[in-house]
N, C-alpha and C. Protein backbone atom coordinates (compact mmCIF):
# COMPACT_ATOMS: atom_id res chain seq x y z
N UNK A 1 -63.50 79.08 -108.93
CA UNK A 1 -62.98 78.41 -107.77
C UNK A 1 -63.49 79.06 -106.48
N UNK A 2 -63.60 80.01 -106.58
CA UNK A 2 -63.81 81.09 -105.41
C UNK A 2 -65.13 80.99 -105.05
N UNK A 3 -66.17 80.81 -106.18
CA UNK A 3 -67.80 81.21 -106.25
C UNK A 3 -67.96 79.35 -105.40
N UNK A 4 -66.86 78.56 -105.85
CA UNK A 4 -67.67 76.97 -105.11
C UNK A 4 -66.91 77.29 -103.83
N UNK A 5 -65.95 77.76 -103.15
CA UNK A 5 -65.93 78.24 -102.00
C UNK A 5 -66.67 78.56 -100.64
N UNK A 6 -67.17 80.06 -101.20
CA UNK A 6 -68.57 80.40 -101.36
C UNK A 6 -69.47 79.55 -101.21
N UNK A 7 -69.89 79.18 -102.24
CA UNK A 7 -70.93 77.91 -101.80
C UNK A 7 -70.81 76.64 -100.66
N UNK A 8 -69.64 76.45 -100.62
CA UNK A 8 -69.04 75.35 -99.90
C UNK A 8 -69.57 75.95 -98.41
N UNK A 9 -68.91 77.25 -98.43
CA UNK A 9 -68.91 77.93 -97.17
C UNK A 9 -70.54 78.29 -96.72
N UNK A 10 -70.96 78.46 -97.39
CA UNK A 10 -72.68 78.99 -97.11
C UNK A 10 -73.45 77.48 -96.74
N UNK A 11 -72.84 76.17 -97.24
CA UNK A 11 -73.77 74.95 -96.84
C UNK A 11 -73.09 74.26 -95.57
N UNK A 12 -71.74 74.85 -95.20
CA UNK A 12 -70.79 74.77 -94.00
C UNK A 12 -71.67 75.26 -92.49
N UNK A 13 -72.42 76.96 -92.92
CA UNK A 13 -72.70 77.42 -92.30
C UNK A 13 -73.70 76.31 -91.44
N UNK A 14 -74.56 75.25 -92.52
CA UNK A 14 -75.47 74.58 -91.40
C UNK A 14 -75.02 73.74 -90.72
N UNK A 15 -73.42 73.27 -90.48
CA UNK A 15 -73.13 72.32 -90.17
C UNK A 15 -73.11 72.13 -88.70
N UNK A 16 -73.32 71.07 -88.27
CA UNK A 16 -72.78 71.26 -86.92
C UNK A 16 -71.96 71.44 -86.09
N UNK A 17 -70.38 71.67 -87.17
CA UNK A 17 -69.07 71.90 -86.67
C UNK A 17 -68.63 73.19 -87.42
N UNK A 18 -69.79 74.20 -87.57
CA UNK A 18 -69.20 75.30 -88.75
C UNK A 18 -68.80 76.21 -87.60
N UNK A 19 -69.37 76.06 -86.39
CA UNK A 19 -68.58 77.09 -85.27
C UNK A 19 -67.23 76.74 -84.33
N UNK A 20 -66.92 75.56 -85.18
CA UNK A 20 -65.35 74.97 -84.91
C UNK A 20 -64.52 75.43 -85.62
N UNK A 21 -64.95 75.12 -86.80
CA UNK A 21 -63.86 75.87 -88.38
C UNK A 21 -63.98 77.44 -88.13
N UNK A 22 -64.74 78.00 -87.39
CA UNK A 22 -64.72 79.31 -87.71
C UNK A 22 -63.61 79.58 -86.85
N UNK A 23 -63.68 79.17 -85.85
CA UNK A 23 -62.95 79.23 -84.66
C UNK A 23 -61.36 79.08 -84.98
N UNK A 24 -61.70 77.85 -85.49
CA UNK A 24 -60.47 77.73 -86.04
C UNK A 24 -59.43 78.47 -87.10
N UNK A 25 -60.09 78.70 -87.50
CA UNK A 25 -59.86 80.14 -89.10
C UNK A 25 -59.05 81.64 -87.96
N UNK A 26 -60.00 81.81 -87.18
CA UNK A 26 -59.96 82.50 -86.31
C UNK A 26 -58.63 82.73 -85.71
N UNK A 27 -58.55 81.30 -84.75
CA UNK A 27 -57.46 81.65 -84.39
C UNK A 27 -55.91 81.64 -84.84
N UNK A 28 -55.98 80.61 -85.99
CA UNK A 28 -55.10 80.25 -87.29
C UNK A 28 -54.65 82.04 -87.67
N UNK A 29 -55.29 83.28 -88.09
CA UNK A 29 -55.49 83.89 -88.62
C UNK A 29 -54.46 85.13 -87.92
N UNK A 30 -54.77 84.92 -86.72
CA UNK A 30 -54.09 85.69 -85.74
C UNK A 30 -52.70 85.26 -85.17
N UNK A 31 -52.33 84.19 -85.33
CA UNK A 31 -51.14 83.73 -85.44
C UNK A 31 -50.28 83.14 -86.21
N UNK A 32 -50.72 82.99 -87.33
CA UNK A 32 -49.78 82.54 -88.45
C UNK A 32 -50.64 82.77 -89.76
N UNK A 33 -52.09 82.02 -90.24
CA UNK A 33 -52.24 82.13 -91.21
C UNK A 33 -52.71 83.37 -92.18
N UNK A 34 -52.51 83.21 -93.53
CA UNK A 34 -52.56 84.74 -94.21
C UNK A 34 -54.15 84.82 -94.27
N UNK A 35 -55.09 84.18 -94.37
CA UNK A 35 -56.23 84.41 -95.02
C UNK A 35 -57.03 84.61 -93.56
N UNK A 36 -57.72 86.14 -93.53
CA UNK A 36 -58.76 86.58 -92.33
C UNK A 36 -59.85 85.90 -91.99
N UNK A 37 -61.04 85.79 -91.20
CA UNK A 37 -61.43 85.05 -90.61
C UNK A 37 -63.27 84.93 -91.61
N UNK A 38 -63.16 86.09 -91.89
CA UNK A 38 -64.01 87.46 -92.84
C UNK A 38 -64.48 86.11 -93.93
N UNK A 39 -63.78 85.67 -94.57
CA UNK A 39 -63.85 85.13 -95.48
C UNK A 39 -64.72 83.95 -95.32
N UNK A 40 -64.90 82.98 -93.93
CA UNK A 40 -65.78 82.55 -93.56
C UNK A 40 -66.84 83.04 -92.91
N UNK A 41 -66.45 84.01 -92.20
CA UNK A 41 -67.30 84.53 -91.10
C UNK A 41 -68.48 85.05 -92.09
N UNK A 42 -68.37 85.85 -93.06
CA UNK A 42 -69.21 86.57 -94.09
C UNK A 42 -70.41 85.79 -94.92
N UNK A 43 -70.05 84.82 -95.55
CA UNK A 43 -71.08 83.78 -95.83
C UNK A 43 -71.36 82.62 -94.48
N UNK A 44 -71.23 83.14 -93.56
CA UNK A 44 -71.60 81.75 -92.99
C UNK A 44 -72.82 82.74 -91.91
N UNK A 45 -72.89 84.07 -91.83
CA UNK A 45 -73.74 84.93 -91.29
C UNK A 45 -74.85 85.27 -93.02
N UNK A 46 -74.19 85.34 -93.56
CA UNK A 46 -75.75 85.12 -94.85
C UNK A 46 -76.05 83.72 -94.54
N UNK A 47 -76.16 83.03 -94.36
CA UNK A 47 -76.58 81.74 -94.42
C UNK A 47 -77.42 81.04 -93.40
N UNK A 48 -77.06 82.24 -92.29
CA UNK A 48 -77.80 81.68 -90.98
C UNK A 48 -77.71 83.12 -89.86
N UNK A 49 -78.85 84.13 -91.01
CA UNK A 49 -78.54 85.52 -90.17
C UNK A 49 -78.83 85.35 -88.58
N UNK A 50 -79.51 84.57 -88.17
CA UNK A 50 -80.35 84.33 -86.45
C UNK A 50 -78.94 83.58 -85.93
N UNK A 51 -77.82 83.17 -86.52
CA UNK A 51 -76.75 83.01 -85.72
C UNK A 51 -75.52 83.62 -86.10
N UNK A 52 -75.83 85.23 -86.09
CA UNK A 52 -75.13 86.25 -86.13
C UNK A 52 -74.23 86.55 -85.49
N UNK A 53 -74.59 86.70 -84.38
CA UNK A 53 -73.98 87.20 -82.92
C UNK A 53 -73.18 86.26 -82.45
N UNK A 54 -73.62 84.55 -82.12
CA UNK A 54 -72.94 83.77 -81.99
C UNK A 54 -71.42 83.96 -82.86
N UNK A 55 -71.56 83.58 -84.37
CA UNK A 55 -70.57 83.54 -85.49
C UNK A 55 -69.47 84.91 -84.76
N UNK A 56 -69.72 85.91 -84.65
CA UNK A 56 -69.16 87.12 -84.18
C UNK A 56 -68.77 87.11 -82.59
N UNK A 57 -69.08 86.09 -82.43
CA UNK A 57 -68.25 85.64 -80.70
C UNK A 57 -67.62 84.75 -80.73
N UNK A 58 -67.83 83.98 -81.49
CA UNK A 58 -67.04 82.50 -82.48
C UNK A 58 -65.51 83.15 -82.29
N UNK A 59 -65.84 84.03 -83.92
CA UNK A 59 -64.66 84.82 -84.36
C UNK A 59 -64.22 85.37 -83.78
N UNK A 60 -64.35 86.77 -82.91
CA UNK A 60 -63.73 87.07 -81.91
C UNK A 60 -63.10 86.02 -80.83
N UNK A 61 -63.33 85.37 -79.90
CA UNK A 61 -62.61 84.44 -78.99
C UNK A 61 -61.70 83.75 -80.25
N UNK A 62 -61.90 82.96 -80.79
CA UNK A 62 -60.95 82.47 -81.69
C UNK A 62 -59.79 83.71 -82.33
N UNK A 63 -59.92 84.11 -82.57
CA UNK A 63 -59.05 85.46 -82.99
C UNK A 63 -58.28 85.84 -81.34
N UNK A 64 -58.59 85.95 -80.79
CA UNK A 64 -57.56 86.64 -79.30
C UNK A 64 -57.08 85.41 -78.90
N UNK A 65 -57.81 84.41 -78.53
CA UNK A 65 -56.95 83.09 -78.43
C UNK A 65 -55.90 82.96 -79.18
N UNK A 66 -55.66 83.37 -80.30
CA UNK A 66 -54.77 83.07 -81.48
C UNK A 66 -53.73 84.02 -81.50
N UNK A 67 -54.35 85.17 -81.18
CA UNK A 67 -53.69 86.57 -80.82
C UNK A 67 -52.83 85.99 -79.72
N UNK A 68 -53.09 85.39 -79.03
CA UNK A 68 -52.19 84.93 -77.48
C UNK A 68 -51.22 84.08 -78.06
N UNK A 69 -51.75 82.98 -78.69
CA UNK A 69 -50.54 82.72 -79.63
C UNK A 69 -50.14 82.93 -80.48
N UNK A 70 -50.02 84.31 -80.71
CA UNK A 70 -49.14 84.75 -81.63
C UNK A 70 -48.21 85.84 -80.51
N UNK A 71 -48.69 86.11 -79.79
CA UNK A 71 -47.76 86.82 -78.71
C UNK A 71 -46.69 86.15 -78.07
N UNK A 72 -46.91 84.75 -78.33
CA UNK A 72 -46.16 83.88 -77.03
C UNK A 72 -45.44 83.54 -77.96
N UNK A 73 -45.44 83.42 -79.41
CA UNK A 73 -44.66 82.93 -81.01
C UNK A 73 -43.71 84.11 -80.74
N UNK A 74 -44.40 85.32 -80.49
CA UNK A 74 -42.76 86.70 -80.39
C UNK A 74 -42.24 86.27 -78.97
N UNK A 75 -42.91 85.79 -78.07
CA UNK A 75 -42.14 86.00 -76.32
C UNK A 75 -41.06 84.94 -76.42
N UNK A 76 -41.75 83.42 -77.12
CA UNK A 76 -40.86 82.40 -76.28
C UNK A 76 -40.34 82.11 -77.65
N UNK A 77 -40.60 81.91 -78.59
CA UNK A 77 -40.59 81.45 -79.82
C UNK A 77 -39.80 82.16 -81.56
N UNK A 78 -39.59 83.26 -80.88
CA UNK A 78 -39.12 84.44 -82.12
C UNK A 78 -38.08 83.88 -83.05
N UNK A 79 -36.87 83.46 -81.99
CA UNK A 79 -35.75 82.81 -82.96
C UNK A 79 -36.01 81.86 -83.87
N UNK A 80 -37.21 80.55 -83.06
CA UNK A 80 -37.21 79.37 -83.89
C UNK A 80 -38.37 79.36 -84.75
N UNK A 81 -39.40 80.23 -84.56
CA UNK A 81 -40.68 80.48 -85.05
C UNK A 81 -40.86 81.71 -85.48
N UNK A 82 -40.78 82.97 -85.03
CA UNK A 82 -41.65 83.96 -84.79
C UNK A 82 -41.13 84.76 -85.94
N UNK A 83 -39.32 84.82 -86.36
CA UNK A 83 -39.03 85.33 -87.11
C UNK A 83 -38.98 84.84 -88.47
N UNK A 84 -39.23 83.24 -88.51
CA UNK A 84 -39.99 83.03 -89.76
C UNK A 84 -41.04 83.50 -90.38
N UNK A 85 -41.57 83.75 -89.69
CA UNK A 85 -42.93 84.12 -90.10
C UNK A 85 -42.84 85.86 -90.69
N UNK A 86 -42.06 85.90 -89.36
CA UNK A 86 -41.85 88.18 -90.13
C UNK A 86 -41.07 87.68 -91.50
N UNK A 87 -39.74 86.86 -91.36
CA UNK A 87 -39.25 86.78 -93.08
C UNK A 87 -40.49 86.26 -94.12
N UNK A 88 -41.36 85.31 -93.77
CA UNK A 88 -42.42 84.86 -94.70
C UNK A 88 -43.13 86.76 -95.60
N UNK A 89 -43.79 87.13 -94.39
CA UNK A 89 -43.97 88.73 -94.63
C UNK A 89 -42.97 89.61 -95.32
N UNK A 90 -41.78 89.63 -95.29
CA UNK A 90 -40.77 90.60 -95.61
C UNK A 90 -41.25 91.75 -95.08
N UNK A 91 -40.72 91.30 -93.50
CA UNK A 91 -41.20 92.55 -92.78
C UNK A 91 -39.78 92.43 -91.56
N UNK A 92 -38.95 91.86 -91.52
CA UNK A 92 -37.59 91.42 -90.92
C UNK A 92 -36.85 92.52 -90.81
N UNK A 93 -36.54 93.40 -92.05
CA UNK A 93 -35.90 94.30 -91.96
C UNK A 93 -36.34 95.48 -91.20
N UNK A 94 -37.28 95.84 -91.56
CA UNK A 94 -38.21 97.00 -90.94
C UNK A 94 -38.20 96.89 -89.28
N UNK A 95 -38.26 95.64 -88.86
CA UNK A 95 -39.03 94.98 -87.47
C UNK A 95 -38.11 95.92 -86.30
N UNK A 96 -37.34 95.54 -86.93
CA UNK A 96 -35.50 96.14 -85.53
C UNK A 96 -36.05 97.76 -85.03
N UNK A 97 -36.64 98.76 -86.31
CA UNK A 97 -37.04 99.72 -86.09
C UNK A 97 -38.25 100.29 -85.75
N UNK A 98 -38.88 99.06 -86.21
CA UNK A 98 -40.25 99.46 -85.42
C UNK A 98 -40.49 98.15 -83.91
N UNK A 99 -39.81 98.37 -83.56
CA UNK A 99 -39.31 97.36 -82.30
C UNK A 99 -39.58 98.78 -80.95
N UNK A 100 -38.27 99.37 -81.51
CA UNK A 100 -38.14 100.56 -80.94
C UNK A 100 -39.01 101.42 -80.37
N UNK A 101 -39.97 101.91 -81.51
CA UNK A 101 -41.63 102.66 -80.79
C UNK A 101 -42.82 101.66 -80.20
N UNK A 102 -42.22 100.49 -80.76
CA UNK A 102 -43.91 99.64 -80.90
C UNK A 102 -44.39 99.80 -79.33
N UNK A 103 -43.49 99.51 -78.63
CA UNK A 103 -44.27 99.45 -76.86
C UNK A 103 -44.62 101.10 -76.92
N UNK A 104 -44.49 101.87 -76.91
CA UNK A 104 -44.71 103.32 -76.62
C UNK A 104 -45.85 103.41 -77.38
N UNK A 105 -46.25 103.29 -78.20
CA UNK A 105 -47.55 103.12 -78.98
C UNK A 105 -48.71 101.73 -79.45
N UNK A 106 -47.79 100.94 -78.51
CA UNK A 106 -48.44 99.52 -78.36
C UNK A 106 -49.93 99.25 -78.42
N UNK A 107 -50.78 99.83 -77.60
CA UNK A 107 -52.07 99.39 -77.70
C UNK A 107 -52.88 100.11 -78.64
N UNK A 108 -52.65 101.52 -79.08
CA UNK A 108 -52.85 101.44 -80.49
C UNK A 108 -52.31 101.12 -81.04
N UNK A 109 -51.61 100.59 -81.60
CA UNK A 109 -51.12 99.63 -83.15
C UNK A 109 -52.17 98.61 -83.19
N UNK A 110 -52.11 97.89 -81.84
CA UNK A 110 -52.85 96.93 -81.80
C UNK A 110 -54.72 96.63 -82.07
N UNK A 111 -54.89 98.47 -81.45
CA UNK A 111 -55.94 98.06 -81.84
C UNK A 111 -56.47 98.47 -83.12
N UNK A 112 -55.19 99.58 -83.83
CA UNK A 112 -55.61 99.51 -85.37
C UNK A 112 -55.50 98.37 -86.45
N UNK A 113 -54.59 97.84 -85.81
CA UNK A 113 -54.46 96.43 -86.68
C UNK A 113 -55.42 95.30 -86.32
N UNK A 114 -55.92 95.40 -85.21
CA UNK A 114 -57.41 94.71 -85.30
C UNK A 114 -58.16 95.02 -85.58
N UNK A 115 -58.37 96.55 -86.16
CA UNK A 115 -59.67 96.58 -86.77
C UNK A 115 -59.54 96.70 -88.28
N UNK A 116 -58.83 96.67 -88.77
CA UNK A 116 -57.85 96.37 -90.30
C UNK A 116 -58.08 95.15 -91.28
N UNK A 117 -58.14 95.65 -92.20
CA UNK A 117 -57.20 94.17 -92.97
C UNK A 117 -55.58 94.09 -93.13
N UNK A 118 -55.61 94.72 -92.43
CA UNK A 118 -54.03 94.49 -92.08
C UNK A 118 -53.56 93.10 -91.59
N UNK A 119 -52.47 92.52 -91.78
CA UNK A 119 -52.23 90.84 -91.07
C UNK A 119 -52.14 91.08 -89.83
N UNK A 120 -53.12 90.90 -88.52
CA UNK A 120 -52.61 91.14 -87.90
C UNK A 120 -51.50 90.16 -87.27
N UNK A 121 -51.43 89.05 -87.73
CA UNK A 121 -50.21 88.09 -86.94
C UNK A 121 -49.01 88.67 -86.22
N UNK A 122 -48.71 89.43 -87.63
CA UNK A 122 -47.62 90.24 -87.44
C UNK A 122 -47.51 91.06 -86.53
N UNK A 123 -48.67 91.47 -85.81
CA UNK A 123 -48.66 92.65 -84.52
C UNK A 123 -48.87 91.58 -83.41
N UNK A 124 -49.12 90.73 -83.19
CA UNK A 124 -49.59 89.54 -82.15
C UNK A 124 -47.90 89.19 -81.90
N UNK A 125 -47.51 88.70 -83.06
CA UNK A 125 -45.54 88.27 -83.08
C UNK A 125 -45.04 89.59 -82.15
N UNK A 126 -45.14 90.69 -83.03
CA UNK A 126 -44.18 92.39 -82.73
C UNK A 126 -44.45 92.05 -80.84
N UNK A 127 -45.97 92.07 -80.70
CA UNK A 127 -46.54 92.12 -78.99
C UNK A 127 -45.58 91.56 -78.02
N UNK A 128 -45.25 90.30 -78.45
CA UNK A 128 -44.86 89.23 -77.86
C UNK A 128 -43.20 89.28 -77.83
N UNK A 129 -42.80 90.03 -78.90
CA UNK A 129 -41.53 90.19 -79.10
C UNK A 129 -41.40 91.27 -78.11
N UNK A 130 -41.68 92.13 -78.42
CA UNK A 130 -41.04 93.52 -77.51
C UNK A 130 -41.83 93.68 -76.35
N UNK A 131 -42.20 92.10 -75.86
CA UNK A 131 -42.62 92.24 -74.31
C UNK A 131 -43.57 93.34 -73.76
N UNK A 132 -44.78 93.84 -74.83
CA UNK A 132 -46.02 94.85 -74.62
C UNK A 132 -46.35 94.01 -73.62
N UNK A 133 -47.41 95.03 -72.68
CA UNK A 133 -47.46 94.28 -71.44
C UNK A 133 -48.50 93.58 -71.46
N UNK A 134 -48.82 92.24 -71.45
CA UNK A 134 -49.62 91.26 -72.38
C UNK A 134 -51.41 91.84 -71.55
N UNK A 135 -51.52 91.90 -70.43
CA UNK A 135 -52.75 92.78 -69.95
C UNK A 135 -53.51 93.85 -71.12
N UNK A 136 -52.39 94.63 -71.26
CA UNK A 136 -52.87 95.38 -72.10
C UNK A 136 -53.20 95.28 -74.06
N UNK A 137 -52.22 93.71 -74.28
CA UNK A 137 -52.46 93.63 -75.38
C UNK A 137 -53.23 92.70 -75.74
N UNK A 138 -53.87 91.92 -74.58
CA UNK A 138 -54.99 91.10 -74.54
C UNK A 138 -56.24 92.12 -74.91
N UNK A 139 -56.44 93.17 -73.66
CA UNK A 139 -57.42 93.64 -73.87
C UNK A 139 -57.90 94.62 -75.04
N UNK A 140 -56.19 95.52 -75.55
CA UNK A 140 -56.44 95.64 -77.05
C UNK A 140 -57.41 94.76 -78.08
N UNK A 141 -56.90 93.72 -77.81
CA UNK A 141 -57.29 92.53 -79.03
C UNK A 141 -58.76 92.27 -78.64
N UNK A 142 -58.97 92.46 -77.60
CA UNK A 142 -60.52 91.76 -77.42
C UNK A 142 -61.47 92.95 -78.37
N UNK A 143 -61.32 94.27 -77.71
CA UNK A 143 -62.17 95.47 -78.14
C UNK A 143 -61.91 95.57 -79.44
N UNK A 144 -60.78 95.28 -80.17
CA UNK A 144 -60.77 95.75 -81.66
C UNK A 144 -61.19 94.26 -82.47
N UNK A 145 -61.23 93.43 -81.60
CA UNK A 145 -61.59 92.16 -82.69
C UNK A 145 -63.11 92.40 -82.61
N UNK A 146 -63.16 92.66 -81.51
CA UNK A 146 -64.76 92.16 -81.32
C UNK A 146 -65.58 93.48 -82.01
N UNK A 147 -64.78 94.64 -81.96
CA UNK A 147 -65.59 95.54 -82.54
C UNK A 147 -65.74 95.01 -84.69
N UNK A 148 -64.77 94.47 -85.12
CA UNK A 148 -64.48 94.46 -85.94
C UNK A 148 -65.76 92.97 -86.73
N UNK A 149 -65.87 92.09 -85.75
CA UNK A 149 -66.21 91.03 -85.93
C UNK A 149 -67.87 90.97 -85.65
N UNK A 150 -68.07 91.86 -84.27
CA UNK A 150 -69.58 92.36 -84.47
C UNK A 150 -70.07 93.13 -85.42
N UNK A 151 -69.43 94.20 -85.68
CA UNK A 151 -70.10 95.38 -86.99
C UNK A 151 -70.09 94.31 -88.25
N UNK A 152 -69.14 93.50 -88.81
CA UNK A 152 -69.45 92.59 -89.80
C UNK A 152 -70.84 92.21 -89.70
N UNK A 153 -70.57 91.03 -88.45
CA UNK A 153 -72.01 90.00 -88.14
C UNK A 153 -73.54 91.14 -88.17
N UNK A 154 -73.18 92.75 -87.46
CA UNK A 154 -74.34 93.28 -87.46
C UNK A 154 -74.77 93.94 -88.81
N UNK A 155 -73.79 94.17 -89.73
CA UNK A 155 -74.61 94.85 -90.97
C UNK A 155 -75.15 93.78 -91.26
N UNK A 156 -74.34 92.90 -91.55
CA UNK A 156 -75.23 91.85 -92.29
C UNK A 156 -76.14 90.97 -91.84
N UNK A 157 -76.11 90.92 -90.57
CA UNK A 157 -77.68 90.98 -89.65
C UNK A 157 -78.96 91.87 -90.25
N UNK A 158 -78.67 93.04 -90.26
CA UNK A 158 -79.82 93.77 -90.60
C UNK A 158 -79.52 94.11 -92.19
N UNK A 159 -78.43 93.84 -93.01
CA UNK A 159 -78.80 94.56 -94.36
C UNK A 159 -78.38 93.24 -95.44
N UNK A 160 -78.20 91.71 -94.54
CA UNK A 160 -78.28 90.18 -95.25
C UNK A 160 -78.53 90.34 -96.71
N UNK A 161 -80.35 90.40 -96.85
CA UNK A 161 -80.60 89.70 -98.10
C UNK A 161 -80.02 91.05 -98.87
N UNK A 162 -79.70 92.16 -98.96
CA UNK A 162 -79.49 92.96 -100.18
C UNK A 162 -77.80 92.54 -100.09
N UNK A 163 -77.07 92.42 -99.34
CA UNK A 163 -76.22 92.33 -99.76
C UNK A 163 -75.64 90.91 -100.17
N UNK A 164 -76.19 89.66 -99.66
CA UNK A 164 -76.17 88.80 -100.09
C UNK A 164 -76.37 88.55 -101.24
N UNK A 165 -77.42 89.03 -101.78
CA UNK A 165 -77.95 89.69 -103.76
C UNK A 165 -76.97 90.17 -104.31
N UNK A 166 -76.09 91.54 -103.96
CA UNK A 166 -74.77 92.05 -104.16
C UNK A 166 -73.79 91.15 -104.24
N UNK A 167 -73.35 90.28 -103.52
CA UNK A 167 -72.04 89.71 -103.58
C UNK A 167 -72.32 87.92 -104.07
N UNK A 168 -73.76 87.84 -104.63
CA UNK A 168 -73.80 86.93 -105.38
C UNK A 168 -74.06 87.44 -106.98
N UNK A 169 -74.06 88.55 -106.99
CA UNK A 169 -74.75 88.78 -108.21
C UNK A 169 -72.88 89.68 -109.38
N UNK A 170 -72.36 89.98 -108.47
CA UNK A 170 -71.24 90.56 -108.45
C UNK A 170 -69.99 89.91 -107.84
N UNK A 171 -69.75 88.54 -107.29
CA UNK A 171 -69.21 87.99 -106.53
C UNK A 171 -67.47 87.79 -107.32
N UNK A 172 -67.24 88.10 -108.46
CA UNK A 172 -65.73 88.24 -108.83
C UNK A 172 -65.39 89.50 -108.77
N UNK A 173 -65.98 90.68 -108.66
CA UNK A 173 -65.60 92.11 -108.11
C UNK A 173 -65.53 91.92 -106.69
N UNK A 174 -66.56 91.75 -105.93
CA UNK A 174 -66.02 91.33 -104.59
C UNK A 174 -64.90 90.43 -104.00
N UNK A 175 -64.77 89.54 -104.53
CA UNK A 175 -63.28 88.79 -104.63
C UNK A 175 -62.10 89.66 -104.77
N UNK A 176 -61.83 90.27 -106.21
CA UNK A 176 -61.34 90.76 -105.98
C UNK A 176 -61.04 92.40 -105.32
N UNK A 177 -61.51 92.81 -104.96
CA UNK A 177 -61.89 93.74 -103.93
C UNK A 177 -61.07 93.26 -102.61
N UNK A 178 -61.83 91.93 -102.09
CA UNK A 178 -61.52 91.34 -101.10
C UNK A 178 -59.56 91.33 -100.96
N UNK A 179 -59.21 91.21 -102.08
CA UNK A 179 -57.39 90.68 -102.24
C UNK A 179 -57.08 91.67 -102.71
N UNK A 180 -57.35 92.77 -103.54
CA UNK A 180 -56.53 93.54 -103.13
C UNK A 180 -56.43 94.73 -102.12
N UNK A 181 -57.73 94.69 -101.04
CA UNK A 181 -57.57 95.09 -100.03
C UNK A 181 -56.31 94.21 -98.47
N UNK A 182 -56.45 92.81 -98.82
CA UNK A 182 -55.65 91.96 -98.00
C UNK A 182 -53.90 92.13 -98.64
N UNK A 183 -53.92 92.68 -99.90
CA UNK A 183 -52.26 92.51 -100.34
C UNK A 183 -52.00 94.16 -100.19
N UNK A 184 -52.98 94.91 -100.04
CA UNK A 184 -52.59 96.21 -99.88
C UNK A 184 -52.21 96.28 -98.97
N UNK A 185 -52.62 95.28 -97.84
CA UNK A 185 -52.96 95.56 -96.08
C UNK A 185 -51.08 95.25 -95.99
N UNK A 186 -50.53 93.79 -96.68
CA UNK A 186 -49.35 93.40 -96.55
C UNK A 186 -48.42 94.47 -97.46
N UNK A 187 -48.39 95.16 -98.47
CA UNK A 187 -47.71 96.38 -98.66
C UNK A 187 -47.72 97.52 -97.84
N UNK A 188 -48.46 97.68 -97.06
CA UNK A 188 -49.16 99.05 -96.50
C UNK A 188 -47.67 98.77 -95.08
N UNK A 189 -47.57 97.25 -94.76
CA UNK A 189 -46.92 96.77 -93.74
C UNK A 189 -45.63 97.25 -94.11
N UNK A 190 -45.41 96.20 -95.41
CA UNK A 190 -43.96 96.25 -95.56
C UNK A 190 -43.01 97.74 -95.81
N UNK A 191 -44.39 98.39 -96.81
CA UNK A 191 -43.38 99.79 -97.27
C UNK A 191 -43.18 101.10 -96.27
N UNK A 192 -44.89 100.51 -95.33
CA UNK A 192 -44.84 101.88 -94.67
C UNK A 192 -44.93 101.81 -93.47
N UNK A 193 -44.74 100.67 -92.76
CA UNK A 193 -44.80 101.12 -90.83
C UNK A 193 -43.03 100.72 -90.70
């Protein structure tokens, strides 16, 4: 299922709307949905290494856009929205206490959880909830997405065809690789911040 994905996603890359969906993934990713942006962004830069950089500005803007709404899901939205989403996580209980430090250490969290597989939704919600001062958690989000989203687009700019060989030749170890780094990221949340 995963490998026609994959494929789906690599003949996406030529499309003429594949820097919409990315976008979209993007900003989906940062405010509500579970699955990272990575997952397109990754075959759709094998597929069309000369629109590298683009794909990795795609993703980034789409990701902080999303990041904004997911800040404004904790500011205006928490009761009717925002804390669904922390119960979706089972991260509700924890939240009350890490409420407490999150502004005092705000723009790092933020920008470790952007450079993570960590969800970041959940820090976009926390932002917005405990009123971080959105200046600063904008510009968090820009430097750690973009750092996160260029170094992708640039290895595989310059090291494409071998690893493209790798993760076709090996592509259900990479899968899973891929998930249980993303369910570690959501334990790593729940048990330990």
């Amino acid at each position: 299922m995963f490998k026609r994905l994959y494929d789906k996603t690599l003949q996406l890359a030529a499309h003429p709307k594949s820097g919409a969906a990315l976008f979209g993934v993007a900003f989906a990713e940062s405010s509500f949905f579970p699955i990272p942006p990575d997952v397109m962004l990754i075959p759709m830069v094998l597929a069309s290494r000369a629109k590298a950089w683009a794909y990795a500005l795609i993703a980034t803007l789409g990701s902080v856009i999303g990041g904004v709404a997911g800040y404004a899901i904790g500011f205006y939205l928490f009761e009717s929205l925002g804390a669904a989403v922390l119960n979706f996580y089972g991260y509700m209980e924890k939240f009350n206490h890490f409420a407490e430090t999150y502004n005092e250490q705000g723009i790092w969290i933020v920008l470790a959880a952007g450079l993570t597989p960590l969800p970041y939704k959940i820090f976009t919600i926390a932002s917005g909830l405990t009123q971080m001062n959105f200046f600063a958690f904008t510009l968090a989000s820009i430097v750690a997405r973009g750092i996160r989203f260029f170094a992708v687009s640039g290895l595989l700019y310059w090291f494409g065809p071998p690893i493209r060989e790798f993760i076709e030749k090996r592509f259900g170890l990479v899968v899973t690789l891929f998930f249980v780094l993303l369910v570690g990221g959501f334990i790593l949340i729940k048990y330990f911040v």
